[in-house]
Protein backbone atom coordinates (compact mmCIF):
# COMPACT_ATOMS: atom_id res chain seq x y z
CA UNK A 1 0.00 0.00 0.00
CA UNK A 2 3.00 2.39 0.45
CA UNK A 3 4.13 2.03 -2.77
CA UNK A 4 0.80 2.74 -4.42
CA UNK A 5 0.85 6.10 -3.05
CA UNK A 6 4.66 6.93 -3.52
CA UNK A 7 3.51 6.36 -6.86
CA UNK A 8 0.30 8.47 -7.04
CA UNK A 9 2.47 11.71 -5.32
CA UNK A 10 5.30 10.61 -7.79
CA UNK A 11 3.07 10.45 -11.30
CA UNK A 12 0.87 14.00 -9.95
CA UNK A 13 4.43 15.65 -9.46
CA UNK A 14 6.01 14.80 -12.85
CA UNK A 15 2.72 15.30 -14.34
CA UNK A 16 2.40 18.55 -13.01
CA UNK A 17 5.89 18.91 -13.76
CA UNK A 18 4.93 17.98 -17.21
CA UNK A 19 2.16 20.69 -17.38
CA UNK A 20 4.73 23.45 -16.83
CA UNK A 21 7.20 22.68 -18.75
CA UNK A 22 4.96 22.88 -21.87
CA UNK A 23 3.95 26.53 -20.83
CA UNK A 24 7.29 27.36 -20.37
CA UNK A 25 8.69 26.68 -23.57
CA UNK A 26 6.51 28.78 -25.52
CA UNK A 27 8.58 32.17 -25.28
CA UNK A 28 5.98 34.29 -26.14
CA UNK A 29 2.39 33.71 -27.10
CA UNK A 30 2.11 34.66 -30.87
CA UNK A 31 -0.75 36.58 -32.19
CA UNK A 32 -3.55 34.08 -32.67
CA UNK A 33 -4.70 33.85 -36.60
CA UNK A 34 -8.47 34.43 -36.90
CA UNK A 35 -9.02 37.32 -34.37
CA UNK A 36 -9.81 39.45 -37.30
CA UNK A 37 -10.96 42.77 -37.25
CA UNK A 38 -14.30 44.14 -38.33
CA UNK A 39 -14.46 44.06 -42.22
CA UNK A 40 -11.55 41.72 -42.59
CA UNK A 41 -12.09 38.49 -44.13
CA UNK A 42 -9.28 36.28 -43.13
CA UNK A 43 -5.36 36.15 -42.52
CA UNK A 44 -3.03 34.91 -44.05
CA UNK A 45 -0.33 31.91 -42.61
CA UNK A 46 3.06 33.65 -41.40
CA UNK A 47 5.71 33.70 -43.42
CA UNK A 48 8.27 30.85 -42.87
CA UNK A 49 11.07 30.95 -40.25
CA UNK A 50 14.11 32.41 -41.82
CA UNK A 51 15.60 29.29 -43.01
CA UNK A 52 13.20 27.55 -44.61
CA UNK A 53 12.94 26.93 -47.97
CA UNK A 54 11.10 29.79 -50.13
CA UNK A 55 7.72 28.65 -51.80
CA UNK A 56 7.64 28.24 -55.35
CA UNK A 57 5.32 27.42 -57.21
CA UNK A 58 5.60 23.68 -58.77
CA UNK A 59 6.08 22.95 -62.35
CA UNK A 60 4.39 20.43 -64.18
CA UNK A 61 5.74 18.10 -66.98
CA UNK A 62 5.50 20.48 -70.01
CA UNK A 63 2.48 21.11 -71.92
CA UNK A 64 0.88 19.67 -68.92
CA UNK A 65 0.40 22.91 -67.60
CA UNK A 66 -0.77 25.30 -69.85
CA UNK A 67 -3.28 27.58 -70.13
CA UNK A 68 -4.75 30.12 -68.02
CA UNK A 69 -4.26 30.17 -64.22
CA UNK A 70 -7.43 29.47 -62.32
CA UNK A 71 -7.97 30.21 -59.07
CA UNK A 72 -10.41 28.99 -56.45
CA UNK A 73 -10.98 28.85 -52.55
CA UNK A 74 -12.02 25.57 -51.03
CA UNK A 75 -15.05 25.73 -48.20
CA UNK A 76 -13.60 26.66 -44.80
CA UNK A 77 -13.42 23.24 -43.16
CA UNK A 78 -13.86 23.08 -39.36
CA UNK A 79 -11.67 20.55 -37.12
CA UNK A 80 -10.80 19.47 -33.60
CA UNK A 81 -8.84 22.73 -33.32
CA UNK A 82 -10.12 25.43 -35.00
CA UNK A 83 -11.06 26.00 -39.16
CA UNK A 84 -9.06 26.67 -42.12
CA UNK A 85 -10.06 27.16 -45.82
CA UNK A 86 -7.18 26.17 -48.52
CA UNK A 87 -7.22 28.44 -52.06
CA UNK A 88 -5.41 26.73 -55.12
CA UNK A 89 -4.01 28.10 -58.42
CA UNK A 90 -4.47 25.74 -61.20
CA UNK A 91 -2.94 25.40 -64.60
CA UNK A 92 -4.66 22.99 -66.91
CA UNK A 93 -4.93 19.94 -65.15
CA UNK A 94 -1.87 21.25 -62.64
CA UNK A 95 -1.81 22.70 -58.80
CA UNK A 96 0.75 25.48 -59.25
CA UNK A 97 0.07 27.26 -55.91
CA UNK A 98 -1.74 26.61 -52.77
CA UNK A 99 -2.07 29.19 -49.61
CA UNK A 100 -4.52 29.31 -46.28
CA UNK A 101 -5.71 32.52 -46.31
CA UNK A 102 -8.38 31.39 -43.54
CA UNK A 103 -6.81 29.54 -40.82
CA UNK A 104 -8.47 30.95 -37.06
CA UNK A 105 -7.13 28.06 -34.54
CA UNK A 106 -8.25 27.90 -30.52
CA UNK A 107 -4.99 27.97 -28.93
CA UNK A 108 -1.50 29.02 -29.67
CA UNK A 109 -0.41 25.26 -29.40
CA UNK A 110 -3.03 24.64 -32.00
CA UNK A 111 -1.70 26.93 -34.42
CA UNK A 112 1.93 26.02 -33.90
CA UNK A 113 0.86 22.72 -35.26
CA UNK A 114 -0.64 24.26 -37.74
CA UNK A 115 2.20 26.33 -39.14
CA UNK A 116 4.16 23.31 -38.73
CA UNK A 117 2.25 21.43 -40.45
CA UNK A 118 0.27 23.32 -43.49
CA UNK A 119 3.80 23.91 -45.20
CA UNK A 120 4.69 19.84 -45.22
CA UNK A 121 0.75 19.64 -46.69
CA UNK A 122 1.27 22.84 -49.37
CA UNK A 123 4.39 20.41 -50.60
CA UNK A 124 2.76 17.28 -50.95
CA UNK A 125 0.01 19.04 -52.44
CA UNK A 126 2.31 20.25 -55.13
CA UNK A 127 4.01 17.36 -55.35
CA UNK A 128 0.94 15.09 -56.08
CA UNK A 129 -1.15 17.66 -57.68
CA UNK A 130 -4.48 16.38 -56.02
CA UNK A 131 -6.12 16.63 -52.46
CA UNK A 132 -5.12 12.62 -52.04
CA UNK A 133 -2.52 13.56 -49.61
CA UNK A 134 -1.24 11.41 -46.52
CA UNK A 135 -2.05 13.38 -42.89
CA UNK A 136 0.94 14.69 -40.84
CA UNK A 137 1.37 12.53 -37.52
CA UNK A 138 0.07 14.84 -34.61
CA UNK A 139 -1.81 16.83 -37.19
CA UNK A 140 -4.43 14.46 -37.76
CA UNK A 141 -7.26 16.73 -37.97
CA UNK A 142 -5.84 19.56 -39.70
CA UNK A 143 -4.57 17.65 -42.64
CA UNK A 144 -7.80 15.80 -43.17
CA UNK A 145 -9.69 19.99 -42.94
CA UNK A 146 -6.77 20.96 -45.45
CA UNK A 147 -7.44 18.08 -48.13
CA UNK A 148 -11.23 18.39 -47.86
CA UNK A 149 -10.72 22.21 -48.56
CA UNK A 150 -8.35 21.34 -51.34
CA UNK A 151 -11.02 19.07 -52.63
CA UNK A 152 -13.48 21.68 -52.09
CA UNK A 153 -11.68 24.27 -54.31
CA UNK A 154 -10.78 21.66 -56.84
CA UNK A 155 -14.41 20.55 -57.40
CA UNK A 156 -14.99 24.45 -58.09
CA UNK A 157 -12.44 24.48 -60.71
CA UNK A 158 -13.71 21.11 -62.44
CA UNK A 159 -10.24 19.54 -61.81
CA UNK A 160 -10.19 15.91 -60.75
């Protein structure tokens, strides 16, 4: 019986241990997306951390591609964590650019996952040119909101 509740005080102490550490790594809170401001429609995701790779725009095999640049926004999806709506650029047949200019999360931890993880989705996007994309681990939620809004905006367009 002892150690049952040397165990109990020692699991509530690293658990609570646990609890601050988490709040103590964030340095500061950063400015939640989706408190907009009367008028405004949406923001925008932040730009990357210095030294990530720049967005560009993918190219498809040629001829693939052409034609006029079509744009659309995909339905603003709602998930565990907050919403998001995904708007894609396509050429032809061909995603050429994808951004999230609606993403309003609950908390900041939520939307550190989410600028974590919309970038690795933008690439495979681009990469696969379709909204069958595999989810991020520990971003479950979000990436199945981000496809469906990719799917969204590509039924729009009538691309496949």
């Amino acid at each position: 019986m002892k150690r049952a509740s040397w165990y109990l005080v020692a699991g509530a102490v690293a658990g609570f241990g646990g609890v601050l550490g988490l709040h103590s790594t964030q340095a500061a809170a950063p400015t939640v997306l989706g408190q907009l401001k009367p008028g405004e429609t949406g923001g925008a995701l932040p730009a990357p951390s210095p030294g990530a790779p720049a967005p560009t725009p993918a190219a498809g095999p040629t001829g693939a591609a052409a034609g006029p640049a079509r744009t659309a926004t995909g339905a603003v999806e709602p998930y565990g964590y907050g919403q998001l709506s995904v708007t894609v650029t396509v050429r032809g047949n061909q995603i050429v650019a994808v951004s999230v200019p609606v993403l309003h999360t609950m908390d900041p931890f939520s939307q550190q996952v989410a600028q974590e993880a919309i970038p690795m989705l933008r690439s495979e996007v681009l990469a696969v040119h379709s909204a069958q994309i595999h989810s991020i681990s520990g971003a479950t939620y979000t990436s199945d909101a981000y496809a469906q809004s990719i799917q969204s905006a590509l039924d729009k367009l009538h691309v496949k």
